[in-house]
PDB file of N, CA and C in Angstrom:
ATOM      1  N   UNK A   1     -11.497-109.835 -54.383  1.00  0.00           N
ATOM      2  CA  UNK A   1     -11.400-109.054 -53.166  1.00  0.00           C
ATOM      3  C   UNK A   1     -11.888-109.895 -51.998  1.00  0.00           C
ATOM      4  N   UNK A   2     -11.559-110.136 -50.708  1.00  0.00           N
ATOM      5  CA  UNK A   2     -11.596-110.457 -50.257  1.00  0.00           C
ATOM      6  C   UNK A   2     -12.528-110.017 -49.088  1.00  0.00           C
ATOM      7  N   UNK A   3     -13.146-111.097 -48.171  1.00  0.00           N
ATOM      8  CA  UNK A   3     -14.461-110.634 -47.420  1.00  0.00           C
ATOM      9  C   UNK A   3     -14.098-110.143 -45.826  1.00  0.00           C
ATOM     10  N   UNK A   4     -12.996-110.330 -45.210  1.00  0.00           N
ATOM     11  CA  UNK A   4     -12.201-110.288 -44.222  1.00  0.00           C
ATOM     12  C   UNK A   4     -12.420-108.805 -43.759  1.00  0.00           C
ATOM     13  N   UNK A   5     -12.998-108.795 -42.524  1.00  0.00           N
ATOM     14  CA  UNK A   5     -13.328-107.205 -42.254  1.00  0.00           C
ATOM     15  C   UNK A   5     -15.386-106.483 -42.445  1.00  0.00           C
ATOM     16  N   UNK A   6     -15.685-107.210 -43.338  1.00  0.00           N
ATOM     17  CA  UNK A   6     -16.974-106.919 -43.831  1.00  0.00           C
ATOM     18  C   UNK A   6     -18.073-107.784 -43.030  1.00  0.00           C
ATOM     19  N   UNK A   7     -19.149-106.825 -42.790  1.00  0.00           N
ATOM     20  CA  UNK A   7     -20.054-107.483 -41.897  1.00  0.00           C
ATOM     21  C   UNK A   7     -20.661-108.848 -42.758  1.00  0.00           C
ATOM     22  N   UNK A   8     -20.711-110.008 -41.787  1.00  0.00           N
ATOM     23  CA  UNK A   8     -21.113-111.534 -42.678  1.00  0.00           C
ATOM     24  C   UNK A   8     -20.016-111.644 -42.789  1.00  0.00           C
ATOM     25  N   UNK A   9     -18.980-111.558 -41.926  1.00  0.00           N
ATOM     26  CA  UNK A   9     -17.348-112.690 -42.548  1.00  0.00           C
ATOM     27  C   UNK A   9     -17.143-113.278 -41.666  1.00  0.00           C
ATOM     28  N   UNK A  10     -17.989-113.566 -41.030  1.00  0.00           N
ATOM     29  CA  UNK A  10     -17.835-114.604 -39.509  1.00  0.00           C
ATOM     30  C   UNK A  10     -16.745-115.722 -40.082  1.00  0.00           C
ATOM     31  N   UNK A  11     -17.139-115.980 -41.206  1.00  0.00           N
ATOM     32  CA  UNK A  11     -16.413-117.979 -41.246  1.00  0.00           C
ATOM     33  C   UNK A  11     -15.353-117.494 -41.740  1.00  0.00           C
ATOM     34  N   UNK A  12     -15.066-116.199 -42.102  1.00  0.00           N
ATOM     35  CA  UNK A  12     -13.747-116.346 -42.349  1.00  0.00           C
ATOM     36  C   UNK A  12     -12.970-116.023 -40.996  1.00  0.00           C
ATOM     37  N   UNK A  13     -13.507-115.314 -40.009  1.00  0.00           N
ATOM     38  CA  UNK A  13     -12.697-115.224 -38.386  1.00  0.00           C
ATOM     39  C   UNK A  13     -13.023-116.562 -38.105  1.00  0.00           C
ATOM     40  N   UNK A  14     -13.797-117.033 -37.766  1.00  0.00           N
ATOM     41  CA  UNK A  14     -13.647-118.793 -37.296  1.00  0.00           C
ATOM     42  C   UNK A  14     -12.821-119.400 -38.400  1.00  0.00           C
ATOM     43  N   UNK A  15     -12.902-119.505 -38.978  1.00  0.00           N
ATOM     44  CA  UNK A  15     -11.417-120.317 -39.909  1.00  0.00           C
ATOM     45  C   UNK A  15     -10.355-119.711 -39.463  1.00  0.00           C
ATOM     46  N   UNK A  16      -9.739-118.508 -39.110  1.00  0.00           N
ATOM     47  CA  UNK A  16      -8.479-118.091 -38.562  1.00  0.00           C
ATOM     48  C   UNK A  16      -8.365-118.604 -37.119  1.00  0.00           C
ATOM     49  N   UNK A  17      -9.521-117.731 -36.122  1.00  0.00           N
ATOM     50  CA  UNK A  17      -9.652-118.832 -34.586  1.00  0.00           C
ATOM     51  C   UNK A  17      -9.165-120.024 -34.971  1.00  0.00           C
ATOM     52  N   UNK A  18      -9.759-120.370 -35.577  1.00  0.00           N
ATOM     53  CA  UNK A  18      -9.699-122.355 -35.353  1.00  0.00           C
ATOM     54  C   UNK A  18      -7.877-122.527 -35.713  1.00  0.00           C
ATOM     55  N   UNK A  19      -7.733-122.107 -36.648  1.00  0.00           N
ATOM     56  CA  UNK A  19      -6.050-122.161 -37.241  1.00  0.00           C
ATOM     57  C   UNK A  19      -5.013-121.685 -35.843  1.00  0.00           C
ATOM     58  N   UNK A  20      -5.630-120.764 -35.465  1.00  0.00           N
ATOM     59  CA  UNK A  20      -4.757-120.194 -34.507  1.00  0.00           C
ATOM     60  C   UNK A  20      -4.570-120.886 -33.193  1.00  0.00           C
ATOM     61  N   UNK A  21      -6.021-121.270 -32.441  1.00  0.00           N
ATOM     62  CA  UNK A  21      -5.984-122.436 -31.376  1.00  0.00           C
ATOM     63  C   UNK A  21      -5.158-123.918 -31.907  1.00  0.00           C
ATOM     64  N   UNK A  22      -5.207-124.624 -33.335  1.00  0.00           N
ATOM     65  CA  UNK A  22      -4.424-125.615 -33.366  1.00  0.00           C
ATOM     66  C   UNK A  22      -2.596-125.389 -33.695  1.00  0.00           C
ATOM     67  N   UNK A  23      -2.607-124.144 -33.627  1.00  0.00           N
ATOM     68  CA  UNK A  23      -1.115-123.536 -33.497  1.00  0.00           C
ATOM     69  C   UNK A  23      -0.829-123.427 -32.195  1.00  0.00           C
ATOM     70  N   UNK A  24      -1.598-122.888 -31.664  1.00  0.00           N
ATOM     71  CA  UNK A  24      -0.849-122.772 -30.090  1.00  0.00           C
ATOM     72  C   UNK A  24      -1.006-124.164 -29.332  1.00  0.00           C
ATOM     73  N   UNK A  25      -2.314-125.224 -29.932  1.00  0.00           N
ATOM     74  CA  UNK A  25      -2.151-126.275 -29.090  1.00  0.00           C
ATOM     75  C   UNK A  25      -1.106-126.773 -29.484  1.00  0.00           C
ATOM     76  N   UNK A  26      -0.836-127.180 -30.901  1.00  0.00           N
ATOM     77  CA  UNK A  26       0.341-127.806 -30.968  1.00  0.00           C
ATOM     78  C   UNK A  26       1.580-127.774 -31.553  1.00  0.00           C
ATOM     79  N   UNK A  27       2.190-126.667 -31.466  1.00  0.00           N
ATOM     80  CA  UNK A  27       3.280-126.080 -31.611  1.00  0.00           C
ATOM     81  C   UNK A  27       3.890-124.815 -30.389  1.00  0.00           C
ATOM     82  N   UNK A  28       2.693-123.830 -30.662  1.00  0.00           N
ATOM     83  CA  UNK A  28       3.229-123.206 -28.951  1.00  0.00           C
ATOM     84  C   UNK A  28       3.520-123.180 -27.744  1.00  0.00           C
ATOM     85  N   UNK A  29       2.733-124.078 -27.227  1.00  0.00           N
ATOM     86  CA  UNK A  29       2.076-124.392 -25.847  1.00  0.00           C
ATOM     87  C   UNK A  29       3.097-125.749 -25.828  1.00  0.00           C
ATOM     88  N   UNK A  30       3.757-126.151 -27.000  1.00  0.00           N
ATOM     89  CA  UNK A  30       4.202-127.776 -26.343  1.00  0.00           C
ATOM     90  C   UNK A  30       5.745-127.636 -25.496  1.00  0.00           C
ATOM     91  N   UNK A  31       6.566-126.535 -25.355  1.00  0.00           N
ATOM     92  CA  UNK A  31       7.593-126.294 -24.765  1.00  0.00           C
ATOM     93  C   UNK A  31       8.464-124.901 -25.272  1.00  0.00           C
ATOM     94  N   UNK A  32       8.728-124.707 -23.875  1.00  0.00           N
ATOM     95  CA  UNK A  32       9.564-123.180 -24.392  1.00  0.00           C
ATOM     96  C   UNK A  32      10.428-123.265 -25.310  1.00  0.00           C
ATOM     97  N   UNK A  33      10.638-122.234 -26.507  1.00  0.00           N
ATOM     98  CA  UNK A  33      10.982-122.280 -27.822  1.00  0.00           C
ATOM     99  C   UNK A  33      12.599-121.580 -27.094  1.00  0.00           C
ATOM    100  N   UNK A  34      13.895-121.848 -27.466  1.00  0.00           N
ATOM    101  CA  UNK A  34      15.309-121.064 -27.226  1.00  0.00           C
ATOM    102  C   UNK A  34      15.682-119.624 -28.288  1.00  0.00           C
ATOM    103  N   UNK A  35      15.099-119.849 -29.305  1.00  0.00           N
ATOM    104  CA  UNK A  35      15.156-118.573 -30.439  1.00  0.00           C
ATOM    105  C   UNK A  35      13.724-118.042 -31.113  1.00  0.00           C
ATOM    106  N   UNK A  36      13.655-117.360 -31.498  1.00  0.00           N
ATOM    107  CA  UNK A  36      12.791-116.677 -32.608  1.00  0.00           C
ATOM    108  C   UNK A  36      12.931-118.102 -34.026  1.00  0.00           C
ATOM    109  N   UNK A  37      14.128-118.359 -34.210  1.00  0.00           N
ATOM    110  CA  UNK A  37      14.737-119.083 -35.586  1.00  0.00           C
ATOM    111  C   UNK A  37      13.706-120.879 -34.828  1.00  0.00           C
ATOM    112  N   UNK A  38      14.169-120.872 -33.999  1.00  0.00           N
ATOM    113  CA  UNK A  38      13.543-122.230 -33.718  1.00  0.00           C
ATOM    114  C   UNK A  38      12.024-122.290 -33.608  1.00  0.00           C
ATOM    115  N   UNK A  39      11.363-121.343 -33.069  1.00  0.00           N
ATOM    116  CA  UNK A  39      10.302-121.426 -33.351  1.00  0.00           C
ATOM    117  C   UNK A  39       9.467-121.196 -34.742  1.00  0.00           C
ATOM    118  N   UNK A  40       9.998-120.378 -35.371  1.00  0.00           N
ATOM    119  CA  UNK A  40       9.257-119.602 -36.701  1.00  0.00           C
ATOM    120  C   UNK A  40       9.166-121.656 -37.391  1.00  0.00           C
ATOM    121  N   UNK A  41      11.101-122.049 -36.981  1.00  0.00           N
ATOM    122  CA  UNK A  41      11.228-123.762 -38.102  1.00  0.00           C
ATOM    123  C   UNK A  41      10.001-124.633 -37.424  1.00  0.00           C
ATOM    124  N   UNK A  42       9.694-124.572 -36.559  1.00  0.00           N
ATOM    125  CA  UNK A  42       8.656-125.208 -35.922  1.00  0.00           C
ATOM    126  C   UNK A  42       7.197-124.930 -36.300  1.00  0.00           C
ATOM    127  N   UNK A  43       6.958-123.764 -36.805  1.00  0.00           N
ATOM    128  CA  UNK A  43       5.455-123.478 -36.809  1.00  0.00           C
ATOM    129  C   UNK A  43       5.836-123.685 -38.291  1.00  0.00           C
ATOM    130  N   UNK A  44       6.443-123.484 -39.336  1.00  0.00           N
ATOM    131  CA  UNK A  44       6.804-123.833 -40.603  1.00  0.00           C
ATOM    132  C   UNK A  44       6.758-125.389 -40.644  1.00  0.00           C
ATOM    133  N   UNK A  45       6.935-125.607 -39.916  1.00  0.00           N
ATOM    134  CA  UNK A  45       7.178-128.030 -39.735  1.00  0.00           C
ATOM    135  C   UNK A  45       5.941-128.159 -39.700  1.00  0.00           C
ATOM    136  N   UNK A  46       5.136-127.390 -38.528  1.00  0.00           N
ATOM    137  CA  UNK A  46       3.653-128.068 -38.508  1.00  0.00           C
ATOM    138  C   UNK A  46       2.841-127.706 -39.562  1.00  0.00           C
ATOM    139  N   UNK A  47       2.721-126.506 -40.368  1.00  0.00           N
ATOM    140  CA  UNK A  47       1.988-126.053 -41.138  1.00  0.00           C
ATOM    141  C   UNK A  47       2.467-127.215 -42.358  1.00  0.00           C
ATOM    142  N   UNK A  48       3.428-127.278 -42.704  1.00  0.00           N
ATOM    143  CA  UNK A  48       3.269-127.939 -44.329  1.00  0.00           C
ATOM    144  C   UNK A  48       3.428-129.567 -43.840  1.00  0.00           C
ATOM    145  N   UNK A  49       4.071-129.917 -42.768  1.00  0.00           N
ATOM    146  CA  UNK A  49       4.014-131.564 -42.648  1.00  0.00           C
ATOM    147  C   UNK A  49       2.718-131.884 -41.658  1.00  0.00           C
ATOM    148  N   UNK A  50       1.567-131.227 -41.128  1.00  0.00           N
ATOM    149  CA  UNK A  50       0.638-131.669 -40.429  1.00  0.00           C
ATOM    150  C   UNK A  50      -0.335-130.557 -40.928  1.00  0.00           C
ATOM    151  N   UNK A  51      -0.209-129.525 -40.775  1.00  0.00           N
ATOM    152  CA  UNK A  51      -1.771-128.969 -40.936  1.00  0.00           C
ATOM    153  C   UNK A  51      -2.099-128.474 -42.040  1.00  0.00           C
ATOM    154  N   UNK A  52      -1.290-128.850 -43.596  1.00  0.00           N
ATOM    155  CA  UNK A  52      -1.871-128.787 -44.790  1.00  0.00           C
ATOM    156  C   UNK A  52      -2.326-130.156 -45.067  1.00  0.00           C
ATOM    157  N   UNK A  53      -1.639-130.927 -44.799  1.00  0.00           N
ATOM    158  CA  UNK A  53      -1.497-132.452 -45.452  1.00  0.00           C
ATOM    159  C   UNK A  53      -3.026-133.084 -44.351  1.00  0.00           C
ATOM    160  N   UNK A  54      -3.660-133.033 -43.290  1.00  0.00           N
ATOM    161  CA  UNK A  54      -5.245-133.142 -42.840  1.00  0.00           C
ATOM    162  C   UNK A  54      -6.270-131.946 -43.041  1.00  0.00           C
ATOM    163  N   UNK A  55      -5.537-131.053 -43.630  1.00  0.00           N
ATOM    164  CA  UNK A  55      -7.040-130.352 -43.356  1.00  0.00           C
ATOM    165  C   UNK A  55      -7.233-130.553 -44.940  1.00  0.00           C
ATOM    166  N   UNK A  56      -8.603-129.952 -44.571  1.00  0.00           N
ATOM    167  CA  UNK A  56     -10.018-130.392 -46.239  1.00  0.00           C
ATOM    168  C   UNK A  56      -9.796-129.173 -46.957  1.00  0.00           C
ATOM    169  N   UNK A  57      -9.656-129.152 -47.966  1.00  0.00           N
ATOM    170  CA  UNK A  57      -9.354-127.760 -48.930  1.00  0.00           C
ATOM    171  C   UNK A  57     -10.633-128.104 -49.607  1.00  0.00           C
ATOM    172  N   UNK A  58     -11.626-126.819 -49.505  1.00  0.00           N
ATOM    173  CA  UNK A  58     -12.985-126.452 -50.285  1.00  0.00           C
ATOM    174  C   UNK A  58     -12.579-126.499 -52.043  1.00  0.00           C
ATOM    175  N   UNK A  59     -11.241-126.096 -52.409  1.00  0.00           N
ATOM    176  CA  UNK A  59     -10.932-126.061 -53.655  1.00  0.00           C
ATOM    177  C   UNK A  59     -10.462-127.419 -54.507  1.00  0.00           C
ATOM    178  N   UNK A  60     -10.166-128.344 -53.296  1.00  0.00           N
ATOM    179  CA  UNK A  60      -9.752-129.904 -53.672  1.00  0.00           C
ATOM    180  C   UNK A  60     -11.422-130.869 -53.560  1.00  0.00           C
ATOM    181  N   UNK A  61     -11.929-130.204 -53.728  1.00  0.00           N
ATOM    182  CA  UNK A  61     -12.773-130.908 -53.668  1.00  0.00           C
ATOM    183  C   UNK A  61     -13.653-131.414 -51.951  1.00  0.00           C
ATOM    184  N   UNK A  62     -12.511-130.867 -50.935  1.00  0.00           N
ATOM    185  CA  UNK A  62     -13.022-131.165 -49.513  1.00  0.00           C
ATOM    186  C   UNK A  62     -12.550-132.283 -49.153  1.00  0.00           C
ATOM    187  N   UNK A  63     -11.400-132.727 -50.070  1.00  0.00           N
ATOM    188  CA  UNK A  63     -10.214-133.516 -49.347  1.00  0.00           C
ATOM    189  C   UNK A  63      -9.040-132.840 -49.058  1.00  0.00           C
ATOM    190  N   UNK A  64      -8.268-133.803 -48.992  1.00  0.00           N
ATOM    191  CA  UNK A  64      -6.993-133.553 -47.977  1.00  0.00           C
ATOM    192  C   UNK A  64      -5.975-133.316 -49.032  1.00  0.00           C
ATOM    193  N   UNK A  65      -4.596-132.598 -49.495  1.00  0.00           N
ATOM    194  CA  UNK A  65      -4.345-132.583 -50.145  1.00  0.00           C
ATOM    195  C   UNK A  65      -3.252-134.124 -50.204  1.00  0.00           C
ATOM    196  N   UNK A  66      -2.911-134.784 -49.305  1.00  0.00           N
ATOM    197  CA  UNK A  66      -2.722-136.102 -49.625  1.00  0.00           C
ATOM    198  C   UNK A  66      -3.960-136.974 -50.042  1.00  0.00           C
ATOM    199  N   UNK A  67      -5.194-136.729 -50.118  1.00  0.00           N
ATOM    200  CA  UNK A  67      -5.864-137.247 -50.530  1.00  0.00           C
ATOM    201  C   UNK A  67      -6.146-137.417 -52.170  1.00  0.00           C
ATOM    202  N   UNK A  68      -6.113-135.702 -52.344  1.00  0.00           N
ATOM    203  CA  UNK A  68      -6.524-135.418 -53.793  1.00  0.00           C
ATOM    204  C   UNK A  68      -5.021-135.956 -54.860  1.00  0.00           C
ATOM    205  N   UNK A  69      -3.899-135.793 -53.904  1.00  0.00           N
ATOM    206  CA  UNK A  69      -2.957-136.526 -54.946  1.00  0.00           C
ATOM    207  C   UNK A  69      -2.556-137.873 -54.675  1.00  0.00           C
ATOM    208  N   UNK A  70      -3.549-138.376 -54.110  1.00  0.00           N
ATOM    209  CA  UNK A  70      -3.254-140.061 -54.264  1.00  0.00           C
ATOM    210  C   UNK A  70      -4.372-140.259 -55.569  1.00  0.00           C
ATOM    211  N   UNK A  71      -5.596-139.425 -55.672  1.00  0.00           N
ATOM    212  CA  UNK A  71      -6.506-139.650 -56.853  1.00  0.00           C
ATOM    213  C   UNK A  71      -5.740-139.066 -58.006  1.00  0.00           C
ATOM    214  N   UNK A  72      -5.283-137.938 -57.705  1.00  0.00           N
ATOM    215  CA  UNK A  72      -4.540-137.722 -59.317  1.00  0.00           C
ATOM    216  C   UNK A  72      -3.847-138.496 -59.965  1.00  0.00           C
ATOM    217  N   UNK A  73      -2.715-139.232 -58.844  1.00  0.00           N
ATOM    218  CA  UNK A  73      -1.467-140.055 -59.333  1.00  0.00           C
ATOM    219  C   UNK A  73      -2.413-141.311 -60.152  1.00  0.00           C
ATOM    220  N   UNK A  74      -3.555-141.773 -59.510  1.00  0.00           N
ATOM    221  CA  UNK A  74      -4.111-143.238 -59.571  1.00  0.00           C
ATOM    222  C   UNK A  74      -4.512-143.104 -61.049  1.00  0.00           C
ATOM    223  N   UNK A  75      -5.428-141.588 -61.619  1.00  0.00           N
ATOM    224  CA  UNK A  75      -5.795-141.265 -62.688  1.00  0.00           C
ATOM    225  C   UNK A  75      -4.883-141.098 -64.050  1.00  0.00           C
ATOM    226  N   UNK A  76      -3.457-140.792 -63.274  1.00  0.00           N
ATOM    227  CA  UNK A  76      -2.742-140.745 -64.498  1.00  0.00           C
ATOM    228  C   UNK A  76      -2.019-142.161 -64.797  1.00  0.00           C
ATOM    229  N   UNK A  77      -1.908-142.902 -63.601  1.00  0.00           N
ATOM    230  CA  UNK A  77      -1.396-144.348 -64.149  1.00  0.00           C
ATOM    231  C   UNK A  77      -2.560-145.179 -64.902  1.00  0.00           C
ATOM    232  N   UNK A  78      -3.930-144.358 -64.744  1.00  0.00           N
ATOM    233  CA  UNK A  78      -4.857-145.464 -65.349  1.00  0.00           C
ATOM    234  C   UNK A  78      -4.604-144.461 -66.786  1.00  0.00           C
ATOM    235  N   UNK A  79      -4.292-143.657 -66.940  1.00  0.00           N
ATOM    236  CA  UNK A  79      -4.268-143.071 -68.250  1.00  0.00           C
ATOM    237  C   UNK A  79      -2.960-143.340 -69.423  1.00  0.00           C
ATOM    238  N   UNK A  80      -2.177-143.664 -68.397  1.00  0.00           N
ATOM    239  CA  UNK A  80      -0.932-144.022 -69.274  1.00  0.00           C
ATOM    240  C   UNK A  80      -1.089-145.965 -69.715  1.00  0.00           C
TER     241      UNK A  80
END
């Protein structure tokens, strides 16, 4: 269950703030969008080609997920 709503969930509203200001800096705010369709492909571009691939995942260990699979790949060529 999730903590979202419950008094003490501050870090989970600052983790959304923060997500939401680097959406509008850099995807909203960078030029008027012509469709609904062009923008949604745009905030879809930044999320999986820029703002999964730098941010730190608490579950990867607090790397990047290009990080954690440059260690996986390295682990399985030393294993093979």
């Amino acid at each position: 269950r999730g903590s979202m709503g419950r008094v003490g969930a501050c870090g989970d509203n600052a983790a959304m703030e923060s997500f939401f200001s680097l959406l509008q800096k850099n995807v909203l705010d960078r030029h008027p969008w012509g469709t609904r369709h062009e923008l949604r492909l745009a905030i879809v571009r930044w999320i999986e080609g820029i703002y999964h691939r730098k941010r730190r995942q608490r579950r990867l260990g607090r790397l990047t997920p290009v990080e954690f699979e440059t260690i996986m790949m390295e682990a399985v060529a030393l294993a093979a």
